[in-house]
C-alpha atoms as a PDB file:
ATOM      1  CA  UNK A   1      53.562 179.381 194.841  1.00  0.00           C
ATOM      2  CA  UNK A   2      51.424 177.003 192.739  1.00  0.00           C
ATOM      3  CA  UNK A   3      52.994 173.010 193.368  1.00  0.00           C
ATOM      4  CA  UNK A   4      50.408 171.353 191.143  1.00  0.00           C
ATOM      5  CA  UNK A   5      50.765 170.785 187.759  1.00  0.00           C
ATOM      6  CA  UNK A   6      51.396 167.720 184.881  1.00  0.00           C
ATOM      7  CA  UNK A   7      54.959 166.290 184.354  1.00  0.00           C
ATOM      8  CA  UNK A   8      57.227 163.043 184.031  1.00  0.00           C
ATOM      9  CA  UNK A   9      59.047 161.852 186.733  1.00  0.00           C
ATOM     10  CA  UNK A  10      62.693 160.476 185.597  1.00  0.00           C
ATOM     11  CA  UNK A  11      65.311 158.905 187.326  1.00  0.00           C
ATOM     12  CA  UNK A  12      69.390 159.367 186.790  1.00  0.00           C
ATOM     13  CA  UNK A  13      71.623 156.376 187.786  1.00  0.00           C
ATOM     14  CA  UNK A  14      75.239 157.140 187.885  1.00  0.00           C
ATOM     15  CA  UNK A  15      77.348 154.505 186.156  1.00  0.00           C
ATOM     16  CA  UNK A  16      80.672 154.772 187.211  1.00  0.00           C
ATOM     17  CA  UNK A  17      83.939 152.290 186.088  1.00  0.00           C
ATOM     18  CA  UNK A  18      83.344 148.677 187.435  1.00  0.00           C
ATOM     19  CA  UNK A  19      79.968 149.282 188.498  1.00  0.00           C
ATOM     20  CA  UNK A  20      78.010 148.269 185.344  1.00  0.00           C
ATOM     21  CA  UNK A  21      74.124 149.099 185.462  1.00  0.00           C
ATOM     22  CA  UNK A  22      71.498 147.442 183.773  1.00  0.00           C
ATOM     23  CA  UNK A  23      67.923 148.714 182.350  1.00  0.00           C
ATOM     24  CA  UNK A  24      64.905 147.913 181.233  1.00  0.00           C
ATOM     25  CA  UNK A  25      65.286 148.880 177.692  1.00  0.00           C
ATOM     26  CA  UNK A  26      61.214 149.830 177.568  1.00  0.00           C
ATOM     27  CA  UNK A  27      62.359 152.746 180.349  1.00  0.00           C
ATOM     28  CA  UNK A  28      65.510 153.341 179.078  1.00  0.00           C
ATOM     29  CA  UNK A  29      65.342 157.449 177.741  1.00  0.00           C
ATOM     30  CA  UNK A  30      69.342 158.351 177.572  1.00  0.00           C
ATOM     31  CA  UNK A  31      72.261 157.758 178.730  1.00  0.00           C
ATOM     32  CA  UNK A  32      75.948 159.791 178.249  1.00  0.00           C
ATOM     33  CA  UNK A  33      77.927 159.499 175.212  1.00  0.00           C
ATOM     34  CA  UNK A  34      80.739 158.339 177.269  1.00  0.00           C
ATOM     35  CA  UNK A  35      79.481 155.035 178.125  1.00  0.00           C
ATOM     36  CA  UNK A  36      79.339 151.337 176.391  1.00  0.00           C
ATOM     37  CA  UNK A  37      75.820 150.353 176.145  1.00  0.00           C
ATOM     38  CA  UNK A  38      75.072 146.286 175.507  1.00  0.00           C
ATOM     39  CA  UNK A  39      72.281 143.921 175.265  1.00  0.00           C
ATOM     40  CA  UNK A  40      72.324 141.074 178.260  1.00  0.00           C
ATOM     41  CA  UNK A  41      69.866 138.397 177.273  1.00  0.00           C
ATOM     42  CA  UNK A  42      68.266 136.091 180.379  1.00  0.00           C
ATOM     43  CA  UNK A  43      66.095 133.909 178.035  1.00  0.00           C
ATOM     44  CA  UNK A  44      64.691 130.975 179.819  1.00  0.00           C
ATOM     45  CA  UNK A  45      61.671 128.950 179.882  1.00  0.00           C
ATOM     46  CA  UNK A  46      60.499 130.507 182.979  1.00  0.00           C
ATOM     47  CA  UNK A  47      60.642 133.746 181.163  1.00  0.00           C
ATOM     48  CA  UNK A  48      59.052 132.572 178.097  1.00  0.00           C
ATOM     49  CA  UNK A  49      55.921 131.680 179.808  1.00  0.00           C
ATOM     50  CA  UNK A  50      56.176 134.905 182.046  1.00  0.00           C
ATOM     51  CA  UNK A  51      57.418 134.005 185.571  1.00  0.00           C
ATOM     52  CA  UNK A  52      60.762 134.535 185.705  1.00  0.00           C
ATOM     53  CA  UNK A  53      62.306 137.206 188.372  1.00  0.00           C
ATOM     54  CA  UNK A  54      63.704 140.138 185.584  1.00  0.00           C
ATOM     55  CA  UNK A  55      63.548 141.128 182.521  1.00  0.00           C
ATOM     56  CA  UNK A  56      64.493 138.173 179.613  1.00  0.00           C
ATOM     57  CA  UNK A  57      66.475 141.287 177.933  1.00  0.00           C
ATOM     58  CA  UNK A  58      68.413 144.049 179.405  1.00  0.00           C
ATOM     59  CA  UNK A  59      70.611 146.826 178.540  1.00  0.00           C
ATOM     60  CA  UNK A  60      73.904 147.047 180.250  1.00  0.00           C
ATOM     61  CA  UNK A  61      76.138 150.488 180.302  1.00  0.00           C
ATOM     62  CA  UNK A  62      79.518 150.050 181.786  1.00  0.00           C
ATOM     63  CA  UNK A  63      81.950 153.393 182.098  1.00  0.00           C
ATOM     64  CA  UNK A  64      81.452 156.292 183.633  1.00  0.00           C
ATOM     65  CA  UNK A  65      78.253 158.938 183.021  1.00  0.00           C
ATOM     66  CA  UNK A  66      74.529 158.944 183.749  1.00  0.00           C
ATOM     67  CA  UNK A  67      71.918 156.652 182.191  1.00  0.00           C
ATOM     68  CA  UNK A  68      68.312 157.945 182.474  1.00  0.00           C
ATOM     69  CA  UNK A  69      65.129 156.153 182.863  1.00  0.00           C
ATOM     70  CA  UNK A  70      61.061 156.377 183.343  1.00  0.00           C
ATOM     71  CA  UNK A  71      59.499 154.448 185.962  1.00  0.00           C
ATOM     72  CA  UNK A  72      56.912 153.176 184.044  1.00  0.00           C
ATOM     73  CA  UNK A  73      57.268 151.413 180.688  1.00  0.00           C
ATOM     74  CA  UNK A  74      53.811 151.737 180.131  1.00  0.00           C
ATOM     75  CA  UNK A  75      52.789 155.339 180.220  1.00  0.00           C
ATOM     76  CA  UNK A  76      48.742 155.032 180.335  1.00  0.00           C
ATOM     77  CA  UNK A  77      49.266 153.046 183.878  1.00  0.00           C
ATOM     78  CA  UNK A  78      50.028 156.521 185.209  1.00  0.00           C
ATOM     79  CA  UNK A  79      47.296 158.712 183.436  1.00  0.00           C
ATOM     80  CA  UNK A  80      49.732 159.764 180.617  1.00  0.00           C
ATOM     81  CA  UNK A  81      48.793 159.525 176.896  1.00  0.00           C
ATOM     82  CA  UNK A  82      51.395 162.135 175.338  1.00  0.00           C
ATOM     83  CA  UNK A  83      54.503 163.258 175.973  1.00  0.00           C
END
């Protein structure tokens, strides 16, 4: 059996109720129709000028379901040009 080959890794994170998660919306691919999705903003000038510790926006899914995302925002950093 041949274990080789080309592909995109994704991960599922399980929302469930009063456990919100938040995303980077860049590697955000889906997420269930039975969650709430929402933008949480974290502008500062720390983030502005590129140092601050997350994301200055994020998306937030509260409820219960799956939310899927890539690792990488940026697909050329891992050798991928085309889905």
């Amino acid at each position: 059996m041949d274990r080789f080959g080309r592909g995109l890794a994704v991960l599922t994170l399980r929302v469930e109720p009063g456990h919100p998660v938040c995303t980077d919306p860049h590697a955000t691919m889906a997420w269930s129709a039975t969650l709430t999705p929402s933008l949480k903003t974290d502008v500062s000038w720390r983030s502005m000028v590129g140092h601050g510790g997350s994301e200055p926006i994020q998306m937030r899914f509260e409820g219960a379901g799956f939310v899927v995302v890539q690792p990488y925002e940026d697909r050329s950093r891992v050798g991928i040009s085309e889905l």
